[in-house]
Protein backbone atom coordinates (compact mmCIF):
# COMPACT_ATOMS: atom_id res chain seq x y z
CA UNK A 1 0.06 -44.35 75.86
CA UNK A 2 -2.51 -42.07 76.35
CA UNK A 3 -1.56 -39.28 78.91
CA UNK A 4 -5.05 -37.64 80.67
CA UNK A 5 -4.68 -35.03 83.70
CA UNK A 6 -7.56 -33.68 84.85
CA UNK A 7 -7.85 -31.55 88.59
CA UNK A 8 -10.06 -30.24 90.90
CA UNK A 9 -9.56 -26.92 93.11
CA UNK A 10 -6.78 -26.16 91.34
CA UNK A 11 -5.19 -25.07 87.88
CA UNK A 12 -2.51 -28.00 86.57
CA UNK A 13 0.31 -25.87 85.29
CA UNK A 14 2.79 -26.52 82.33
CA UNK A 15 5.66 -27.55 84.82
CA UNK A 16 3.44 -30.00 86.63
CA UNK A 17 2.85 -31.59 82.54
CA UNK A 18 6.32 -31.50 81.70
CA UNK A 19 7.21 -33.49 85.19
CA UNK A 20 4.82 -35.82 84.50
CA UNK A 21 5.64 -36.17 81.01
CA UNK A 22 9.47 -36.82 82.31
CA UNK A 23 8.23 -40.69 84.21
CA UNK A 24 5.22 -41.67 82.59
CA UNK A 25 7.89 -43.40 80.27
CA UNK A 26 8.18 -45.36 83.53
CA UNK A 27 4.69 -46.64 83.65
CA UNK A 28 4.95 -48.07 79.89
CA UNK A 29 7.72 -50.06 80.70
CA UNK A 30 6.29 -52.08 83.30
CA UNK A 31 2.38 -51.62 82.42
CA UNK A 32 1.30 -54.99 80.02
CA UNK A 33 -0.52 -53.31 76.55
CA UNK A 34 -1.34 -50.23 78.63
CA UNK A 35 -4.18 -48.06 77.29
CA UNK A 36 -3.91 -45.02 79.28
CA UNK A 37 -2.72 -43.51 82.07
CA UNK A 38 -5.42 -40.98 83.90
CA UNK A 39 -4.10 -38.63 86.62
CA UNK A 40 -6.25 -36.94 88.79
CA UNK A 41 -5.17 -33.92 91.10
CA UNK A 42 -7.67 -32.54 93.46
CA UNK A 43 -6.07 -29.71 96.23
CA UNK A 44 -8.04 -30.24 99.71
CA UNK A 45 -8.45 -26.96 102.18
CA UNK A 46 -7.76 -28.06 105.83
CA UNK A 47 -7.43 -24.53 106.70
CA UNK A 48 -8.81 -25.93 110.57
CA UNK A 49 -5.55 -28.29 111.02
CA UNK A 50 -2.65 -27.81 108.19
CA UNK A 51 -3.49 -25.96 105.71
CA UNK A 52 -4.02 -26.91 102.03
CA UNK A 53 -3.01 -30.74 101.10
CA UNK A 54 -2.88 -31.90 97.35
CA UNK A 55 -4.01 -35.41 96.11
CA UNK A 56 -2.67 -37.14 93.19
CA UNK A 57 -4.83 -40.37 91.36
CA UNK A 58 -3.27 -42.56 89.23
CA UNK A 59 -5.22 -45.26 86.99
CA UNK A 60 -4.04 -47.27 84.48
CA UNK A 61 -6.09 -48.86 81.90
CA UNK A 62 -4.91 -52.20 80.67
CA UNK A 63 -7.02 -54.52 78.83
CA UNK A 64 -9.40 -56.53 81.08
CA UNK A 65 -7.56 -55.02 84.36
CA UNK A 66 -7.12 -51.06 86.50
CA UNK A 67 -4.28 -50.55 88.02
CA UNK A 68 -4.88 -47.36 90.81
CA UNK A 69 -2.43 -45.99 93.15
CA UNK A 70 -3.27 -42.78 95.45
CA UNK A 71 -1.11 -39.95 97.40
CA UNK A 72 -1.73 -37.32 99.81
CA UNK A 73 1.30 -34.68 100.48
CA UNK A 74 1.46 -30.98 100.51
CA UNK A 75 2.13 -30.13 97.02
CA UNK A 76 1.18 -31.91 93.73
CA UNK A 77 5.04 -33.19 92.91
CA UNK A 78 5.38 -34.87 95.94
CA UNK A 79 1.77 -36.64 95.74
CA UNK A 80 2.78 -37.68 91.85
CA UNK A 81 6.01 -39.15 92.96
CA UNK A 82 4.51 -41.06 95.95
CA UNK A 83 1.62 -42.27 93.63
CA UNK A 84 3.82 -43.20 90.95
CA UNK A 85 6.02 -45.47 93.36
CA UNK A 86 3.09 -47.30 94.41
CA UNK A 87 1.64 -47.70 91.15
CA UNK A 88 4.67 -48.85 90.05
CA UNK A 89 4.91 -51.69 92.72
CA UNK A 90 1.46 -52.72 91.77
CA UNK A 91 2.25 -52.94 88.47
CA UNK A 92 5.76 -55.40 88.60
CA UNK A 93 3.02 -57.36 90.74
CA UNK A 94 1.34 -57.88 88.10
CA UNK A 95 3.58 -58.79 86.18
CA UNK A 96 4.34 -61.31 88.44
CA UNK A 97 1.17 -62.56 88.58
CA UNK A 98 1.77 -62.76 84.26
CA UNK A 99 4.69 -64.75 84.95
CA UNK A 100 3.04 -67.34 87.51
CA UNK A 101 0.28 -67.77 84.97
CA UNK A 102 2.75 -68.58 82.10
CA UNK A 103 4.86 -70.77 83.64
CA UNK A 104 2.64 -73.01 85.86
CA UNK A 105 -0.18 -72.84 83.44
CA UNK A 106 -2.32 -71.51 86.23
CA UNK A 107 -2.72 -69.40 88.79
CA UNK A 108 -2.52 -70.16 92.82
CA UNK A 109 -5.90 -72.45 94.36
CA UNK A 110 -7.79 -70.56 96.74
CA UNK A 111 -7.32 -73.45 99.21
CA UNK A 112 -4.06 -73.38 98.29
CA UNK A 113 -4.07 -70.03 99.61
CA UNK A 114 -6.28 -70.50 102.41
CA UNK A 115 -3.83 -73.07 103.63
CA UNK A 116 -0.93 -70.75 103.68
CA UNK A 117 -3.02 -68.20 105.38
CA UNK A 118 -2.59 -66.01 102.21
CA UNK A 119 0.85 -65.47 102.87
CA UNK A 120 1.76 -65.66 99.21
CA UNK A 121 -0.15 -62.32 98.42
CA UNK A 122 1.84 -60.50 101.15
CA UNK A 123 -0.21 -59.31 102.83
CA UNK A 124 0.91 -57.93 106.63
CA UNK A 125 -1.43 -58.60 109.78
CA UNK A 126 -2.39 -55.87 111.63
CA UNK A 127 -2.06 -55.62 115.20
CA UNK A 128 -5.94 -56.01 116.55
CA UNK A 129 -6.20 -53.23 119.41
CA UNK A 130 -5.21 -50.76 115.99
CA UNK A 131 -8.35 -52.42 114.05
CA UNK A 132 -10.47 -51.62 117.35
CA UNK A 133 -9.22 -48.58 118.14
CA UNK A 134 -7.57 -49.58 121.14
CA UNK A 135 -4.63 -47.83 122.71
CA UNK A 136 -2.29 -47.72 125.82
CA UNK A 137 -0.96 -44.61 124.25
CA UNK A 138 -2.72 -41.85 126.00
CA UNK A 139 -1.44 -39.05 124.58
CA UNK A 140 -1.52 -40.63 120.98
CA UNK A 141 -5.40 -40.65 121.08
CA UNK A 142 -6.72 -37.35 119.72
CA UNK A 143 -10.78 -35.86 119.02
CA UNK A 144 -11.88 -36.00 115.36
CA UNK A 145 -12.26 -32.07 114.73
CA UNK A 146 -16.06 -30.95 114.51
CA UNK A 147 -16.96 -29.59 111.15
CA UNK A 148 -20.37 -29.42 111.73
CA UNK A 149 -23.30 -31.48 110.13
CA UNK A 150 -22.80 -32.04 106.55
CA UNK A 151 -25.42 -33.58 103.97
CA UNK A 152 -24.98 -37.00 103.18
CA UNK A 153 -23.27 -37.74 100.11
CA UNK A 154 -24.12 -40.77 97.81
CA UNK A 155 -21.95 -41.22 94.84
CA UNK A 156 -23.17 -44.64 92.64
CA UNK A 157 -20.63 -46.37 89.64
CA UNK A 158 -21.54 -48.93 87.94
CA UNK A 159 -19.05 -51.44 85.96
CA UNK A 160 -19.28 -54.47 83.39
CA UNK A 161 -20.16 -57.63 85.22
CA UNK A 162 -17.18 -59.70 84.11
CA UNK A 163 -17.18 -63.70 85.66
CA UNK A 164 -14.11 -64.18 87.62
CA UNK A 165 -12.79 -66.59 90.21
CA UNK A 166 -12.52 -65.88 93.89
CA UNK A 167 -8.04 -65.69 93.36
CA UNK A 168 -8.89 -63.13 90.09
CA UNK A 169 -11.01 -60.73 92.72
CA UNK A 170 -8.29 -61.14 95.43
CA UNK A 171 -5.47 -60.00 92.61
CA UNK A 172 -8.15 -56.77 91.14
CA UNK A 173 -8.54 -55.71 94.63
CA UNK A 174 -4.62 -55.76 95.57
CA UNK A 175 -4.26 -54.38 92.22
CA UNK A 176 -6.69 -50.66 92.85
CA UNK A 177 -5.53 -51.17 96.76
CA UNK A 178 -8.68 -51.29 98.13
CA UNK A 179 -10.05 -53.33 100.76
CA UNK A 180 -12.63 -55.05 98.69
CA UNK A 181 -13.66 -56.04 95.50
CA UNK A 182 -17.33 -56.72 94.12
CA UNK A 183 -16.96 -59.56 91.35
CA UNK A 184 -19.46 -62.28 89.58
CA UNK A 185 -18.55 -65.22 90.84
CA UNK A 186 -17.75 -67.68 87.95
CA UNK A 187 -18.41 -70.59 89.68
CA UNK A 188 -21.84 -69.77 91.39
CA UNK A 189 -22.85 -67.22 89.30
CA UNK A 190 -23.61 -64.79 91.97
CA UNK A 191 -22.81 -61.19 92.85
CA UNK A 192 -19.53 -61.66 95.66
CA UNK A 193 -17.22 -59.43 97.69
CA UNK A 194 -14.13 -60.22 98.63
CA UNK A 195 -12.71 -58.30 101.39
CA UNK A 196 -9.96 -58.03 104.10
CA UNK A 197 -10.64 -59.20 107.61
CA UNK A 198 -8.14 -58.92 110.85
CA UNK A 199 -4.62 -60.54 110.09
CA UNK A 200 -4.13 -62.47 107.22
CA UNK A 201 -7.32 -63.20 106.71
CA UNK A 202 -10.39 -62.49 103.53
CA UNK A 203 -13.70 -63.35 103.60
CA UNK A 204 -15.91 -63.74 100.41
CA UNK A 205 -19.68 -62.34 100.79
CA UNK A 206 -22.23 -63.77 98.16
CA UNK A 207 -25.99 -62.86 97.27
CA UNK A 208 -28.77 -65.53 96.95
């Protein structure tokens, strides 16, 4: 397994490598024909509030799936281990997932799922005065700091259009731990989101 650390803001020193290098071991054991493993480090100033806060990436390239896990915490070690426990889970997911596949010969319906309110992909419903913003708490309710008027940044990526099925999109998207995923739908042959709505509820958006 390819090893690739790359950072931003600041310089990746040979301890930082060698700690790394320690529990990537870790990554091979539960990652399925892993490629690589890319780790991204980017230090963030917030000078204004706490001072400086490091970020730690981690993507793993397996064939025909990315596996991501991310970590904020205030120094690079602490971000990697974070990162690397929730990579990790992702990972023995899919392994799961492997293991469903093999021994049912298939994977679970999406009205299978639908039926069960998704509750086999374990996902947790969140309370809806959080999703709104809403609050009894007075004194947990706190102004966004003003940093001024900033330019408006547009970054575009682009990816291989691979068909999948409405359950593959829902398992890519718990996989990078996002809250959607942009798939070609196999059966209509149309450009689809899946995405996470209140509780334990997706919704799938297609284009005409």
């Amino acid at each position: 397994m390819e090893v690739i650390i790359t950072a931003k803001n600041l310089t990746v020193s040979d301890r930082f490598r060698d700690y790394v290098a320690d529990r990537a071991h870790k990554v091979e054991q539960l990652a399925h024909r892993v490629q690589n493993l890319t780790i991204k480090v980017t230090r963030h100033d917030h000078s204004r509030t706490s001072g400086p806060e490091d970020q730690v990436e981690l993507t793993v390239f397996e064939p025909g799936h990315v596996i991501r896990a991310e970590a904020h915490a205030s120094d690079k070690f602490a971000a990697f281990d974070i990162a690397l426990g929730k990579l990790s889970e992702r990972l023995r997911r899919a392994n799961d997932k492997r293991k469903v596949h093999h021994g049912r010969h298939g994977s679970i319906g999406t009205s299978e799922l639908t039926a069960h309110d998704f509750a086999e992909l374990d996902v947790r419903p969140v309370d809806s005065d959080v999703l709104l913003g809403k609050t009894n708490d007075v004194e947990s309710v706190s102004e966004a700091p003003d940093f001024g008027e900033s330019p408006v940044v547009i970054r575009r990526k682009s990816f291989e259009s691979v068909p999948m099925t409405v359950d593959d999109a829902l398992y890519h998207m718990e996989l990078v731990g996002h809250d959607f995923y942009l798939f070609l739908d196999i059966e209509t042959n149309k450009p689809s989101v899946v995405y996470r709505r209140k509780g334990w509820n997706y919704g799938v958006i297609s284009l005409d």
